[in-house]
C-alpha atoms as a PDB file:
ATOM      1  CA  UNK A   1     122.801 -87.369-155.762  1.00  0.00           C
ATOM      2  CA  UNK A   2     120.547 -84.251-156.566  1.00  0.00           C
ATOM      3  CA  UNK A   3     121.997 -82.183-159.143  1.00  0.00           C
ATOM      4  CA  UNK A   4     121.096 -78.681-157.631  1.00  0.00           C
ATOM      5  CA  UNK A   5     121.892 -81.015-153.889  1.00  0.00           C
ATOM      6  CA  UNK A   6     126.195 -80.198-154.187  1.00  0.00           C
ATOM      7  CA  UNK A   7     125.561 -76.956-155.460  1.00  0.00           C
ATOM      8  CA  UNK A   8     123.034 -75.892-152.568  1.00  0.00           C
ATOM      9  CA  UNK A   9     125.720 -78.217-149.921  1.00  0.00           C
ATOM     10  CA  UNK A  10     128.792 -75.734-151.153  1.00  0.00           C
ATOM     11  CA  UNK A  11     127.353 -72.588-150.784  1.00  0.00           C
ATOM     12  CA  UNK A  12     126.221 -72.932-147.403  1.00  0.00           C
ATOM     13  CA  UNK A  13     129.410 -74.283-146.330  1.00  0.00           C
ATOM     14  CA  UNK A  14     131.334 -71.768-147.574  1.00  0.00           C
ATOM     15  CA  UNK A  15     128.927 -69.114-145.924  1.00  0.00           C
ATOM     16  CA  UNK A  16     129.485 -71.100-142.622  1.00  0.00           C
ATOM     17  CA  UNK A  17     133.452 -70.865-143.168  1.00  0.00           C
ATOM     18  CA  UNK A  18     133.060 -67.161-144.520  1.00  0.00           C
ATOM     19  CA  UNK A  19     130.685 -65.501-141.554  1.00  0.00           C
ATOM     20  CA  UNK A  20     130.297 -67.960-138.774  1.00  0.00           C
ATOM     21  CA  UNK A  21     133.116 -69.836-137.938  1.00  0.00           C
ATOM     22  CA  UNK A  22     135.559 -68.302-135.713  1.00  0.00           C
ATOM     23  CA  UNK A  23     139.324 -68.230-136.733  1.00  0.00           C
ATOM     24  CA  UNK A  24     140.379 -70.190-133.683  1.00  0.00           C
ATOM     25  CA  UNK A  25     141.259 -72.952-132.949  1.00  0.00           C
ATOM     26  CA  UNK A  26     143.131 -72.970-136.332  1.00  0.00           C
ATOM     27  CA  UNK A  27     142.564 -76.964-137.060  1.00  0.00           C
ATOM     28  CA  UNK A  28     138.472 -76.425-137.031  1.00  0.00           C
ATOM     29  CA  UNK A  29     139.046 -73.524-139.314  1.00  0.00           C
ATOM     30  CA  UNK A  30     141.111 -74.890-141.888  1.00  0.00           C
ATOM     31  CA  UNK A  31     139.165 -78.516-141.693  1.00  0.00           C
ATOM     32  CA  UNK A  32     135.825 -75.978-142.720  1.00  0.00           C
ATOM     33  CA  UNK A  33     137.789 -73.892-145.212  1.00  0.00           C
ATOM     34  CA  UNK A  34     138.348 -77.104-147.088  1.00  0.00           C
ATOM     35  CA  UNK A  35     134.945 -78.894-146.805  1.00  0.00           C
ATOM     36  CA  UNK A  36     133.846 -76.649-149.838  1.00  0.00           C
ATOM     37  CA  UNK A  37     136.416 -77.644-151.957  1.00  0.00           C
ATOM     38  CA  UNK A  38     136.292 -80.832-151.335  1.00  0.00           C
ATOM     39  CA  UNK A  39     132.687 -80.614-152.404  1.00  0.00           C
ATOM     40  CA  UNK A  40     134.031 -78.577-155.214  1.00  0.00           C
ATOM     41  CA  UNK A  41     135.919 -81.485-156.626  1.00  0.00           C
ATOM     42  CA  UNK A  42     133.346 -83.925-156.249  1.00  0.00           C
ATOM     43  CA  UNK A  43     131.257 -81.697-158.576  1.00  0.00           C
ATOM     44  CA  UNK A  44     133.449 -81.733-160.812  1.00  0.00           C
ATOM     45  CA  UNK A  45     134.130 -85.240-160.480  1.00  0.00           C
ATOM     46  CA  UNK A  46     130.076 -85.302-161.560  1.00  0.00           C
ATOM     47  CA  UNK A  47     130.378 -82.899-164.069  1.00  0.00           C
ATOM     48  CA  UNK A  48     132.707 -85.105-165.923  1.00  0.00           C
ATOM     49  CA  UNK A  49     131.828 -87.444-169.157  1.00  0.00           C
ATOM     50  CA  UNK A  50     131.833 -91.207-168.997  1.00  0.00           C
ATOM     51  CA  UNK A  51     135.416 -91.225-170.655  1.00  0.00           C
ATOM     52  CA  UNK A  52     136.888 -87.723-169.607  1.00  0.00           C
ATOM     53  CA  UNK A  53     140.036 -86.848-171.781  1.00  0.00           C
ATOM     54  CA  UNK A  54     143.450 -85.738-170.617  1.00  0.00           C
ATOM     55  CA  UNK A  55     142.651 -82.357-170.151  1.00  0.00           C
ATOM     56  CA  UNK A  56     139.425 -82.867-168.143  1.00  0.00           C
ATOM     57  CA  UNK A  57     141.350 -84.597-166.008  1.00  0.00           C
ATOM     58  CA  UNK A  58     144.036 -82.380-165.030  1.00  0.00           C
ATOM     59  CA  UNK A  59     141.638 -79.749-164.256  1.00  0.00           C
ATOM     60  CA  UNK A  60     140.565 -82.040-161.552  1.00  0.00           C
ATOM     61  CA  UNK A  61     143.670 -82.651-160.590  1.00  0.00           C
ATOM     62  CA  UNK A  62     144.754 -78.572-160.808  1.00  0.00           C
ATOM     63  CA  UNK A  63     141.229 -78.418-158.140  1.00  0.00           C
ATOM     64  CA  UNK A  64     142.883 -81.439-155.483  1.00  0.00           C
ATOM     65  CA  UNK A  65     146.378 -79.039-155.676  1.00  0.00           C
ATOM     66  CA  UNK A  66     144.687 -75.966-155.400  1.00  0.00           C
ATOM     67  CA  UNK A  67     142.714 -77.598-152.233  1.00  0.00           C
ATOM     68  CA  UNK A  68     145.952 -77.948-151.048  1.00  0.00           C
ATOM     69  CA  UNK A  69     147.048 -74.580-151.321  1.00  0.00           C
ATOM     70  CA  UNK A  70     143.844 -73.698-148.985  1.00  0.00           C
ATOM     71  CA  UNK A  71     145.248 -75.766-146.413  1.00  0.00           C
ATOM     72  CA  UNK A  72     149.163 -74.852-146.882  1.00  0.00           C
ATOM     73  CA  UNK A  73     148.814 -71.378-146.981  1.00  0.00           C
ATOM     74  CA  UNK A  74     147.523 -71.385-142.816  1.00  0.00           C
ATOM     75  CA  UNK A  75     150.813 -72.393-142.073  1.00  0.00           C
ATOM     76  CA  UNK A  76     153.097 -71.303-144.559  1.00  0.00           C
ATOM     77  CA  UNK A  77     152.766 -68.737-147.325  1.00  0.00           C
ATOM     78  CA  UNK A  78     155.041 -69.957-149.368  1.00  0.00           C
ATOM     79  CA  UNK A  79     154.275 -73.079-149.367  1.00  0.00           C
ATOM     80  CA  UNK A  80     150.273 -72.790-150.144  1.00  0.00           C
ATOM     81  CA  UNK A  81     151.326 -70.457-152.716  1.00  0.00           C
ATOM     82  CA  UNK A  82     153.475 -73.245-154.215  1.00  0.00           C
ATOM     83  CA  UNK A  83     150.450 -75.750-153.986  1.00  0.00           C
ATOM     84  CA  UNK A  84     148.314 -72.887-155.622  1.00  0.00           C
ATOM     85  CA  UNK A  85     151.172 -72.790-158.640  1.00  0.00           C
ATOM     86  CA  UNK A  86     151.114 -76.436-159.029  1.00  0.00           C
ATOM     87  CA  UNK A  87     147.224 -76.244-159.002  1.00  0.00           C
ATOM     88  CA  UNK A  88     147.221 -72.982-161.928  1.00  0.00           C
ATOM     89  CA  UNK A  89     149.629 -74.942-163.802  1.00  0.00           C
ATOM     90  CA  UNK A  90     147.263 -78.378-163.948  1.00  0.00           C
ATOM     91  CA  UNK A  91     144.437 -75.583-164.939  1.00  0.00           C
ATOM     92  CA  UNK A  92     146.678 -74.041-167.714  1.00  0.00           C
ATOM     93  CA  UNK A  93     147.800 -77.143-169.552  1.00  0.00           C
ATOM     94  CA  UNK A  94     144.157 -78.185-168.952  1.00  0.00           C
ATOM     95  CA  UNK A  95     142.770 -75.063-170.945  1.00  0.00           C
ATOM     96  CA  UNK A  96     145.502 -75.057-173.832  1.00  0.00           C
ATOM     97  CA  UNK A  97     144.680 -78.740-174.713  1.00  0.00           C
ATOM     98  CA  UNK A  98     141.206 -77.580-175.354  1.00  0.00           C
ATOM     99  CA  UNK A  99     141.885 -73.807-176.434  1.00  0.00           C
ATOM    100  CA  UNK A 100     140.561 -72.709-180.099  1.00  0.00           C
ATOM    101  CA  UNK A 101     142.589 -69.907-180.701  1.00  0.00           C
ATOM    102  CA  UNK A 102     141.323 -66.840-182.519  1.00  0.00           C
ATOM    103  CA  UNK A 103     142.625 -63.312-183.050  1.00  0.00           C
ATOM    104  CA  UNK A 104     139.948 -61.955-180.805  1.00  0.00           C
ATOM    105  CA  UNK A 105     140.877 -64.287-178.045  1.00  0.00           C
ATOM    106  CA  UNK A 106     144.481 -63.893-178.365  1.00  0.00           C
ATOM    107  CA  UNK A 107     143.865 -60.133-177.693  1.00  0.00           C
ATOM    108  CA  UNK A 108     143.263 -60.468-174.311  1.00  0.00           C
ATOM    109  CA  UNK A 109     147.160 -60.777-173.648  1.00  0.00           C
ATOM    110  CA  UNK A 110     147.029 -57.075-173.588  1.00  0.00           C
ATOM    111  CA  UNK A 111     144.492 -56.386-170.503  1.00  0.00           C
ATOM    112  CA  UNK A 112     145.680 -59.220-168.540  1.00  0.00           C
ATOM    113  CA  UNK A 113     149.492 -58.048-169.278  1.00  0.00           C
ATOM    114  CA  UNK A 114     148.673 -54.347-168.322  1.00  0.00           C
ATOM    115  CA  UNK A 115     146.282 -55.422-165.551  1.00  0.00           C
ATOM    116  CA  UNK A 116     149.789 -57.575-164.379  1.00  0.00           C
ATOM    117  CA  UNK A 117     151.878 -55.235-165.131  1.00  0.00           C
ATOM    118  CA  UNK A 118     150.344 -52.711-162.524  1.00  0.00           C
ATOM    119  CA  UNK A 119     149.586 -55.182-159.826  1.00  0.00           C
ATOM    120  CA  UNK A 120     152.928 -57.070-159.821  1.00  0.00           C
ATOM    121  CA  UNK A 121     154.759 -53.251-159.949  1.00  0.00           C
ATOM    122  CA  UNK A 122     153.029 -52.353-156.877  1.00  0.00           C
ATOM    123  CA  UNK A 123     153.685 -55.786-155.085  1.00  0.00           C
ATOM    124  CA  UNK A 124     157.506 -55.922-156.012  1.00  0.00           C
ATOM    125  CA  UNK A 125     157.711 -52.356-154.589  1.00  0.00           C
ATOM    126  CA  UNK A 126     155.727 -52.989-151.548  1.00  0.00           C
ATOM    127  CA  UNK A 127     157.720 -55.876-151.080  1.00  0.00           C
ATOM    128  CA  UNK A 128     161.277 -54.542-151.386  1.00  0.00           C
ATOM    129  CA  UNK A 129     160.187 -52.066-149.220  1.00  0.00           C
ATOM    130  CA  UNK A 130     159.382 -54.121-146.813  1.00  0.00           C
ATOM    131  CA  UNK A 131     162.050 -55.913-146.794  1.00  0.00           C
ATOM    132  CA  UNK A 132     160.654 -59.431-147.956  1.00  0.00           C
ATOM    133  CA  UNK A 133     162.649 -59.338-150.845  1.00  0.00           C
ATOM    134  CA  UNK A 134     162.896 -63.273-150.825  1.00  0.00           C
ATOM    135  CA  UNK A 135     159.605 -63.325-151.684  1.00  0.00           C
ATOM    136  CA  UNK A 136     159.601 -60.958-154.682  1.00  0.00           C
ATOM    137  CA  UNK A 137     160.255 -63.966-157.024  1.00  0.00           C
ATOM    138  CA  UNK A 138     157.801 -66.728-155.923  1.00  0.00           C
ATOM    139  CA  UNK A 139     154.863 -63.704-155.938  1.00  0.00           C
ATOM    140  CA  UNK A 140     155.784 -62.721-159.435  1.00  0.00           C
ATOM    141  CA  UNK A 141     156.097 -66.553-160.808  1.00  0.00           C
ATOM    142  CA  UNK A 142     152.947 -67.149-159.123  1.00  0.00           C
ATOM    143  CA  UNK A 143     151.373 -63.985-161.418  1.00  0.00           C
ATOM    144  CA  UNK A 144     152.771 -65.189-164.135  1.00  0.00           C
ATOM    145  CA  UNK A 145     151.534 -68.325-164.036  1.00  0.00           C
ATOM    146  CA  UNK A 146     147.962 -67.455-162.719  1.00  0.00           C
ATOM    147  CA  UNK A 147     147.692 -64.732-165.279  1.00  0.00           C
ATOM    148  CA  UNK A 148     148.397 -67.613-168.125  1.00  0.00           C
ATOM    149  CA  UNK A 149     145.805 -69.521-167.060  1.00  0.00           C
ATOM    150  CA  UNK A 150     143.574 -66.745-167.334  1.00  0.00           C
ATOM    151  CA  UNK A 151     144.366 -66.312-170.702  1.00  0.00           C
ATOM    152  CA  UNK A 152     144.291 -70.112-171.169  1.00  0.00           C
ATOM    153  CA  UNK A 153     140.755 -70.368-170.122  1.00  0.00           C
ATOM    154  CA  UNK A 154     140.033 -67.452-172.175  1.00  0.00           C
ATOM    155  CA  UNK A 155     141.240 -69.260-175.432  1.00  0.00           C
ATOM    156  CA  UNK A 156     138.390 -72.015-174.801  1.00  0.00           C
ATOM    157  CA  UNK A 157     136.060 -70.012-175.219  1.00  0.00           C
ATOM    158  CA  UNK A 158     133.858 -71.175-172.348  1.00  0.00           C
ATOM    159  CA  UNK A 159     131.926 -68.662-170.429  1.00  0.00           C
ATOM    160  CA  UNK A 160     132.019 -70.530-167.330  1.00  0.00           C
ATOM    161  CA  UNK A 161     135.844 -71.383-167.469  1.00  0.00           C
ATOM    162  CA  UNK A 162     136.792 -67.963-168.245  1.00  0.00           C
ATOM    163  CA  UNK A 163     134.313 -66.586-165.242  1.00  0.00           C
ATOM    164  CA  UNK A 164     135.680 -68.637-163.124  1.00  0.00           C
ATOM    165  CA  UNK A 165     139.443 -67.692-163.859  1.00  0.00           C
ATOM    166  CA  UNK A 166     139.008 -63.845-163.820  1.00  0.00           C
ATOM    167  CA  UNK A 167     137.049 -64.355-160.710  1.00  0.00           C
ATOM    168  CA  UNK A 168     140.522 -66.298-159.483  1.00  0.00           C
ATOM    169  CA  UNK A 169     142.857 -63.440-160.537  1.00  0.00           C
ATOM    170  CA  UNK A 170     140.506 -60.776-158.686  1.00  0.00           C
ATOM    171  CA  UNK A 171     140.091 -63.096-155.336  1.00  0.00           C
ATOM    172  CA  UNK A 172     144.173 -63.420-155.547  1.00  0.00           C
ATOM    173  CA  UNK A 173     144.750 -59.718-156.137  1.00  0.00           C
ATOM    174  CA  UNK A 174     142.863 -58.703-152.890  1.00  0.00           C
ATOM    175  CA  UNK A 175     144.616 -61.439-151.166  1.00  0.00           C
ATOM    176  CA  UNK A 176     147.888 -60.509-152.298  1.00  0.00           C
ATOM    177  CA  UNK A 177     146.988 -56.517-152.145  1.00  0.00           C
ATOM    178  CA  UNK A 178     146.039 -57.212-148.529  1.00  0.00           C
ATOM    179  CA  UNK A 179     148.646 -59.018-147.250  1.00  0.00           C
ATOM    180  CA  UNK A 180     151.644 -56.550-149.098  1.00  0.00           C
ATOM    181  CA  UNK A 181     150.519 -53.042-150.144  1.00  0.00           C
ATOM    182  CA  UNK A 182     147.183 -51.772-147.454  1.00  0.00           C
ATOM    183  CA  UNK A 183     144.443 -53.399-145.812  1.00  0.00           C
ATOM    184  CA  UNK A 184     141.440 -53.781-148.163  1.00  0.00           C
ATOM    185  CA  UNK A 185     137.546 -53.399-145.913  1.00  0.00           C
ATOM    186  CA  UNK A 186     136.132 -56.774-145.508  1.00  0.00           C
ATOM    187  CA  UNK A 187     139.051 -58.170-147.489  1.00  0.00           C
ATOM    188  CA  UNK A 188     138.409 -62.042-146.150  1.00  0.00           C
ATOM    189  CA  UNK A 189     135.110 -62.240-147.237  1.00  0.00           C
ATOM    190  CA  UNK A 190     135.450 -60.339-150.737  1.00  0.00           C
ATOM    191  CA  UNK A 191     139.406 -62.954-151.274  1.00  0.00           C
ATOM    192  CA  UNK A 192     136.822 -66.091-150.026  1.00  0.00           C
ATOM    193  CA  UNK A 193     133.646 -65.618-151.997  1.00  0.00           C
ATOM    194  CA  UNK A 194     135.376 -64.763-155.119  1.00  0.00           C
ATOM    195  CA  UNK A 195     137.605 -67.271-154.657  1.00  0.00           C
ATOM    196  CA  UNK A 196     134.965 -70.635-154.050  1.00  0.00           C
ATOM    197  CA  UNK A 197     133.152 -69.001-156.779  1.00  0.00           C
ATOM    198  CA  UNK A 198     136.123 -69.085-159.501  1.00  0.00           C
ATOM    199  CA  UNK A 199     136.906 -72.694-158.125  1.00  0.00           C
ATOM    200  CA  UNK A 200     132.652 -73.862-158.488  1.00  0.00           C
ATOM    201  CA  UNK A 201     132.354 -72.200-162.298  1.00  0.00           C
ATOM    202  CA  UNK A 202     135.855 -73.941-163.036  1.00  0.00           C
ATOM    203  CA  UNK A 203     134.059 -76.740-161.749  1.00  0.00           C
ATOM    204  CA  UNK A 204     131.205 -76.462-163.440  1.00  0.00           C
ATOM    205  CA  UNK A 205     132.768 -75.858-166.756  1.00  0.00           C
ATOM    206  CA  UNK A 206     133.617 -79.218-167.168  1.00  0.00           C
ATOM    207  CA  UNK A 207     130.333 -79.755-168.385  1.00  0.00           C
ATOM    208  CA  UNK A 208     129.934 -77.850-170.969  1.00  0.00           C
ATOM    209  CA  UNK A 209     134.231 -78.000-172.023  1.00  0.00           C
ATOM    210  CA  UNK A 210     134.326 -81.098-172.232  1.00  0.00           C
ATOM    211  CA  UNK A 211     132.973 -81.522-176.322  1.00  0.00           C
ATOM    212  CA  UNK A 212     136.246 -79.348-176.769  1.00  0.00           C
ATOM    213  CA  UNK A 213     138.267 -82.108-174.509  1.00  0.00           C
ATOM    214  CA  UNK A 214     136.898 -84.633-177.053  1.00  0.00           C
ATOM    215  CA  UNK A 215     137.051 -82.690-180.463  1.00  0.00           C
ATOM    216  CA  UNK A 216     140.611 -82.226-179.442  1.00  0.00           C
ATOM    217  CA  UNK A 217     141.330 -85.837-178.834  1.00  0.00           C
ATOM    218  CA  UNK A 218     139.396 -86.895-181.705  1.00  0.00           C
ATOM    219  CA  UNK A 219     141.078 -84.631-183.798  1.00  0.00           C
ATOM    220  CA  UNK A 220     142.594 -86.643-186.806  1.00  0.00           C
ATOM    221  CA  UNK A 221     146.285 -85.907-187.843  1.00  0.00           C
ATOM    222  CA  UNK A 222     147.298 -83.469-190.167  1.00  0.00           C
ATOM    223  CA  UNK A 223     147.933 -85.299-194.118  1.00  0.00           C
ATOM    224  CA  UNK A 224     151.717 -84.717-195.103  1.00  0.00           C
ATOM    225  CA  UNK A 225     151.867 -84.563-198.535  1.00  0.00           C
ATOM    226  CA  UNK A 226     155.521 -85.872-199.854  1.00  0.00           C
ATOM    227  CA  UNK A 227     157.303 -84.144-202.104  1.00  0.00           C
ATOM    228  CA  UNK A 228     160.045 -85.999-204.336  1.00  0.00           C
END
């Protein structure tokens, strides 16, 4: 298939799900919410070497949970946001298998712990205020997690992975601002269109990743000297 064919196929599905089809009856909705992420994945699937390593792999695999999520979450919160930590978790292990770690990459810790810090502190409040309390600690594991993979992605070094990440945190903090703290103008189509565009530029990162996927497993192990 065309290489520039998927690409052109998930952007005007998404537009379709984003600004033209209506949010009932639910089961048409959700079934067009997850045609572009199905298309998503089998970009990726494209995008991926001959051989793809490990942690090629469970990116795909963190894209199929994620998918999930988008499904989940239209009938339970909870448990699309569980679907969504299973998927962030596939991305993070993903991204640390391939990360090459330097002192200027490692710095971003601080924004994305400050830039947590603030959102989560406004959530729990918001929350306990509201008297969903019970879901104070699945919110705040899911922020953990998501903001790991952020950093994760950042460690790699890839442009596209760590576009596609921040571009996941910022379609999840509307969502999440939203639903718990005030309503946010236009809110589903700035949470959507962020959101298929952090999943395609995951996606496409594969790509261009995927030398680090093999350095890493090529990667010969370390000489021990022994010592008598």
């Amino acid at each position: 298939m065309n290489n520039r064919l998927v690409p052109i196929l998930i952007g005007l599905m998404a537009i379709l799900y984003i600004f033209i089809v209506p949010s009932e009856p639910l089961a048409i909705k959700v079934t067009f919410k997850l045609i572009p992420m199905g298309l998503i994945i089998f970009y990726a699937w494209q995008k991926l070497p001959a051989s793809p390593g490990p942690p090629l792999r469970l990116i795909v695999i963190g894209l199929f949970f994620c998918m999930l999520g988008d499904g989940f979450i239209a009938v339970s919160f909870v448990a699309g946001l569980g679907a969504f930590l299973v998927g962030h978790l596939f991305y993070l292990t993903g991204f640390l298998k391939m990360s090459r770690m330097t002192k200027f990459r490692i710095s971003a810790i601080i924004p994305i712990g400050l830039y947590s810090l603030i959102i989560g502190s406004q959530l729990v409040a918001s929350l306990s205020g509201a008297g969903n309390v019970a879901l104070v600690i699945p919110v705040m594991a899911y922020m953990l997690v998501i903001s790991l993979m952020a950093l994760s992605a950042i460690l790699t070094g890839n442009r596209l992975a760590i576009a596609g990440s921040i571009l996941f945190v910022i379609s999840d903090s509307i969502l999440s601002w939203n639903m718990f703290v005030s309503d946010i103008v236009y809110s589903d189509v700035l949470i959507m269109t962020t959101y298929y565009s952090a999943q395609f530029l995951i996606a496409r990162s594969l790509a261009t990743i995927g030398g680090l996927a093999d350095d890493t497993a090529a990667m010969p192990e370390p000489i021990v000297k022994k010592t008598f």
